[in-house]
C-alpha atoms as a PDB file:
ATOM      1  CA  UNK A   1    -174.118   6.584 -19.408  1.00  0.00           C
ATOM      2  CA  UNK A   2    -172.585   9.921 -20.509  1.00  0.00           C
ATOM      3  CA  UNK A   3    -169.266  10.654 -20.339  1.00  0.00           C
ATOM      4  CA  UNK A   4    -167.867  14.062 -17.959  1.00  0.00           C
ATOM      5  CA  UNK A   5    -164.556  15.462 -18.069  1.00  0.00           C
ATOM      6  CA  UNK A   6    -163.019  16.999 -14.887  1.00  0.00           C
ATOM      7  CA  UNK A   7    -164.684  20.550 -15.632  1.00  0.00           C
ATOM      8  CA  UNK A   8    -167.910  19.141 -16.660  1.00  0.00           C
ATOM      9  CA  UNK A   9    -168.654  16.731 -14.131  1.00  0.00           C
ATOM     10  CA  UNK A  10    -171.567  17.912 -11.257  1.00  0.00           C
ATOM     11  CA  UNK A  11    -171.289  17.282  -7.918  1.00  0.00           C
ATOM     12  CA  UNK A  12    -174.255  15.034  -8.263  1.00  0.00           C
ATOM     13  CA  UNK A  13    -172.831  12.962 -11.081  1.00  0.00           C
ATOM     14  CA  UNK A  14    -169.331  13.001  -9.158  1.00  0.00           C
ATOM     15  CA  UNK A  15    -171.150  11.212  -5.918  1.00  0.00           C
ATOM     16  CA  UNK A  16    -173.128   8.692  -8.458  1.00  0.00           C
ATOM     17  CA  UNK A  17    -169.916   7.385  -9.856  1.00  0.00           C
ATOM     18  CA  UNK A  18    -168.602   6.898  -6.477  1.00  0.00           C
ATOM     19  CA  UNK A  19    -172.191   5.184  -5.083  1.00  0.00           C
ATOM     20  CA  UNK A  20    -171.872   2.839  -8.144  1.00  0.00           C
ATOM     21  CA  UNK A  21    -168.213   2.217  -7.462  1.00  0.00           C
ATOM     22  CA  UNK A  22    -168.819   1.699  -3.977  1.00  0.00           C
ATOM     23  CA  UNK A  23    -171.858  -0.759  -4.946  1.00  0.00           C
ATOM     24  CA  UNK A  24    -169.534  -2.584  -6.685  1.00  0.00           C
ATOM     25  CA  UNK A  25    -166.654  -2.789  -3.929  1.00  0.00           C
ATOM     26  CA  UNK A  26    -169.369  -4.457  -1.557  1.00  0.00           C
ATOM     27  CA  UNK A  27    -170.660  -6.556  -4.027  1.00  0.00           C
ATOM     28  CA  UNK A  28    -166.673  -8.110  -4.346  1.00  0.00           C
ATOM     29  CA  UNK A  29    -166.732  -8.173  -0.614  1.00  0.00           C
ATOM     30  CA  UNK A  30    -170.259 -10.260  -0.354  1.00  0.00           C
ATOM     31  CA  UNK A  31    -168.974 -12.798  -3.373  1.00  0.00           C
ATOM     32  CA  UNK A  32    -165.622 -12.936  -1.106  1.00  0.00           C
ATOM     33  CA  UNK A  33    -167.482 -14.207   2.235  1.00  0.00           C
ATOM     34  CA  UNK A  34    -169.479 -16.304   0.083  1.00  0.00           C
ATOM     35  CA  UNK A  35    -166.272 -18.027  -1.548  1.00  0.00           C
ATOM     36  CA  UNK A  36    -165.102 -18.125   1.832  1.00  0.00           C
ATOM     37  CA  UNK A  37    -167.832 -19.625   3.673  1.00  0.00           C
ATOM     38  CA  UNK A  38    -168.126 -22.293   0.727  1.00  0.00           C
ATOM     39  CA  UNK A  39    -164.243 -22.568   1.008  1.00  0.00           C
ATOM     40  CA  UNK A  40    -164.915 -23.703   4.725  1.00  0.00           C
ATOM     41  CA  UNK A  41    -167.955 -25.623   3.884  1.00  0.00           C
ATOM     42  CA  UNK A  42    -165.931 -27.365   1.573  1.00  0.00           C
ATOM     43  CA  UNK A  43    -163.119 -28.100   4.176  1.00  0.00           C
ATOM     44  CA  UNK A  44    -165.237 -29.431   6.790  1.00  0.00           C
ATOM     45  CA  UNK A  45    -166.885 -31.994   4.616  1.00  0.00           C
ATOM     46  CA  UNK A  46    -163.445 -32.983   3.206  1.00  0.00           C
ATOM     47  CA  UNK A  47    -162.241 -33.880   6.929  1.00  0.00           C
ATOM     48  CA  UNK A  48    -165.829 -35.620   7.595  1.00  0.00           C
ATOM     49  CA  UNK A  49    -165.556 -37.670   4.334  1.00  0.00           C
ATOM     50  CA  UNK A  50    -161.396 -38.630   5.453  1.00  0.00           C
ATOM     51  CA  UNK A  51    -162.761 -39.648   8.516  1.00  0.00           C
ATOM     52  CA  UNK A  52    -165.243 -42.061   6.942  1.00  0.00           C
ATOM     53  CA  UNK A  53    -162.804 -43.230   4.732  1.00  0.00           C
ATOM     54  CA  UNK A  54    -160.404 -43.757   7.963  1.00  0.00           C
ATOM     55  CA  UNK A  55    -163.529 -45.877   9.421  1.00  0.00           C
ATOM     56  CA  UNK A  56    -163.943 -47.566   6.234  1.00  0.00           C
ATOM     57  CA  UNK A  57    -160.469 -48.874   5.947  1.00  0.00           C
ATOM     58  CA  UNK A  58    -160.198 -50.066   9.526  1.00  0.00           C
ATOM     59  CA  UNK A  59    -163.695 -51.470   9.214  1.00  0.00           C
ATOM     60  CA  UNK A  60    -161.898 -53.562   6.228  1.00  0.00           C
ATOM     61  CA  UNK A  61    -158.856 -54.056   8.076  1.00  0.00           C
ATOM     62  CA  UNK A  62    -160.892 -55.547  10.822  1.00  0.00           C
ATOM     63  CA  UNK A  63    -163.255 -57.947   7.856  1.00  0.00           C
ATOM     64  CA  UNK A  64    -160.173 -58.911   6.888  1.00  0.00           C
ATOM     65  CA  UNK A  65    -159.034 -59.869  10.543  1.00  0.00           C
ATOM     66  CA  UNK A  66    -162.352 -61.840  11.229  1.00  0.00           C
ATOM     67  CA  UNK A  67    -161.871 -63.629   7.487  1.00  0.00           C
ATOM     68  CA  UNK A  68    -158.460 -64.430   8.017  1.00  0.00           C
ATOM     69  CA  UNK A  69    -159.496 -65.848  11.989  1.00  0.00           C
ATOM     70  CA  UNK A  70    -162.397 -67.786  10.279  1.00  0.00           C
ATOM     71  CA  UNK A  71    -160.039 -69.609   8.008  1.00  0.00           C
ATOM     72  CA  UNK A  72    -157.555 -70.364  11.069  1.00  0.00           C
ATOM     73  CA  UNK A  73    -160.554 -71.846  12.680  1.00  0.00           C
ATOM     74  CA  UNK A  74    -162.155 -74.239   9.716  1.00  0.00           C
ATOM     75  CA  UNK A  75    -158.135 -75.146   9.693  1.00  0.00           C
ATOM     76  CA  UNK A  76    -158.409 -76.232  13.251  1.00  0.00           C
ATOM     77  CA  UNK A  77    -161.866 -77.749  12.261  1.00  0.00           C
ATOM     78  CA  UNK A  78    -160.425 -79.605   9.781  1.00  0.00           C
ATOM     79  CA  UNK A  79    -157.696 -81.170  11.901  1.00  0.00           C
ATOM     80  CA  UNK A  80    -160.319 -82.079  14.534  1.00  0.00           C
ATOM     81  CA  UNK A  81    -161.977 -84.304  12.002  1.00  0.00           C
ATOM     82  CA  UNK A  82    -158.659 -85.600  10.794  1.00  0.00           C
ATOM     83  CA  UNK A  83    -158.040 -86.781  14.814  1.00  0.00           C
ATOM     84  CA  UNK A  84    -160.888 -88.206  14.511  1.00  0.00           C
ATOM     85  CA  UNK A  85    -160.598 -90.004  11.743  1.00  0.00           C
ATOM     86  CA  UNK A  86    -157.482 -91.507  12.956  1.00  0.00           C
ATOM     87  CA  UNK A  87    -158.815 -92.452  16.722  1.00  0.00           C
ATOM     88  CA  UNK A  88    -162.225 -93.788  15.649  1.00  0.00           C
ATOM     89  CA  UNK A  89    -160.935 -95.415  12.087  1.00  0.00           C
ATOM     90  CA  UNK A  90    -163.428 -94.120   9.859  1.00  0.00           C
ATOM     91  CA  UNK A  91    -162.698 -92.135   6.887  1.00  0.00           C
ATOM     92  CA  UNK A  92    -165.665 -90.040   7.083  1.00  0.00           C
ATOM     93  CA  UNK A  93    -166.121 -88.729  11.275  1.00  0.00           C
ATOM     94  CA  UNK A  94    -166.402 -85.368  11.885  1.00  0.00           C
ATOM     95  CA  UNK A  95    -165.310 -84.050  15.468  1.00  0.00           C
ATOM     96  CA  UNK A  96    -168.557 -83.051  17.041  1.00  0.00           C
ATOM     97  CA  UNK A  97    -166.994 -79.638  18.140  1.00  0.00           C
ATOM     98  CA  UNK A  98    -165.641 -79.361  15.125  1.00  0.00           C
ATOM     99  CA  UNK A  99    -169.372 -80.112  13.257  1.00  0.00           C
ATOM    100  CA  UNK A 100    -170.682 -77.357  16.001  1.00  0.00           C
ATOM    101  CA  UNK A 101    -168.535 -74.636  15.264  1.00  0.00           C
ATOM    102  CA  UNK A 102    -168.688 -75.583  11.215  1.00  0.00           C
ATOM    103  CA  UNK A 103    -172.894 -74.855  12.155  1.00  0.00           C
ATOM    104  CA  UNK A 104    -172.263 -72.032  13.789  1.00  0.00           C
ATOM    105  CA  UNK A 105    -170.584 -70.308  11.046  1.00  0.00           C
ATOM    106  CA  UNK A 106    -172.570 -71.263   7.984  1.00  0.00           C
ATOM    107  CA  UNK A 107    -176.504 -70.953  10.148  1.00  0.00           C
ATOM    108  CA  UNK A 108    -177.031 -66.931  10.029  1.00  0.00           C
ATOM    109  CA  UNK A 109    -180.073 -67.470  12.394  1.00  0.00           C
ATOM    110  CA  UNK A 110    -177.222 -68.584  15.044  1.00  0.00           C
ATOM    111  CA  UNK A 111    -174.470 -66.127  14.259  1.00  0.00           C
ATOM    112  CA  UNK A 112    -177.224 -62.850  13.624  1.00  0.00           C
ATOM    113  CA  UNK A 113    -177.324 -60.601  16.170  1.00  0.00           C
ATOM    114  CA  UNK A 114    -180.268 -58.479  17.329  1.00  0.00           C
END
């Protein structure tokens, strides 16, 4: 590219450097709505993925629940066939509601759902 000084330059010239320096002003200004656009982009799938991770955690929370209610019912189970034990003599009854619900728990064919 040659080089003008103020009393050299041509008009022509003069309104080349300022089409390439314009050029270059919208080229900042496309690369700037592209950052932003990615800069949203970005934003929305950071609030998606928080939401998932909210759903996750209360989907643990609520595992948790069910494990910890599982456990108070093979407790309860357990004290069934400890009743029983007592009432009927015989160190090895189960409680028949107690045998049921043991069933349920452990046969997936009974507990899957549809």
């Amino acid at each position: 590219m040659k080089r003008y000084t103020a009393s050299t330059i041509t008009d022509d010239a003069l309104d080349a450097l300022y089409e390439n320096a314009n050029e270059g002003w919208r080229r900042g200004d496309r690369w700037k709505k592209r950052a932003r656009a990615a800069e949203e982009e970005y934003q929305h799938l950071l609030a998606e993925l928080s939401g998932r991770y909210d759903a996750l955690q209360q989907a643990e929370a609520r595992a948790d629940q069910a494990e910890a209610a599982i456990a108070r019912l093979s407790a309860y189970c357990d004290e069934l066939d400890e009743h029983s034990r007592v009432v009927l003599k015989n160190e090895t009854a189960q409680h028949p509601v107690a045998a049921n619900i043991r069933h349920r728990l452990t046969d997936p064919k009974e507990s899957a759902t549809p």
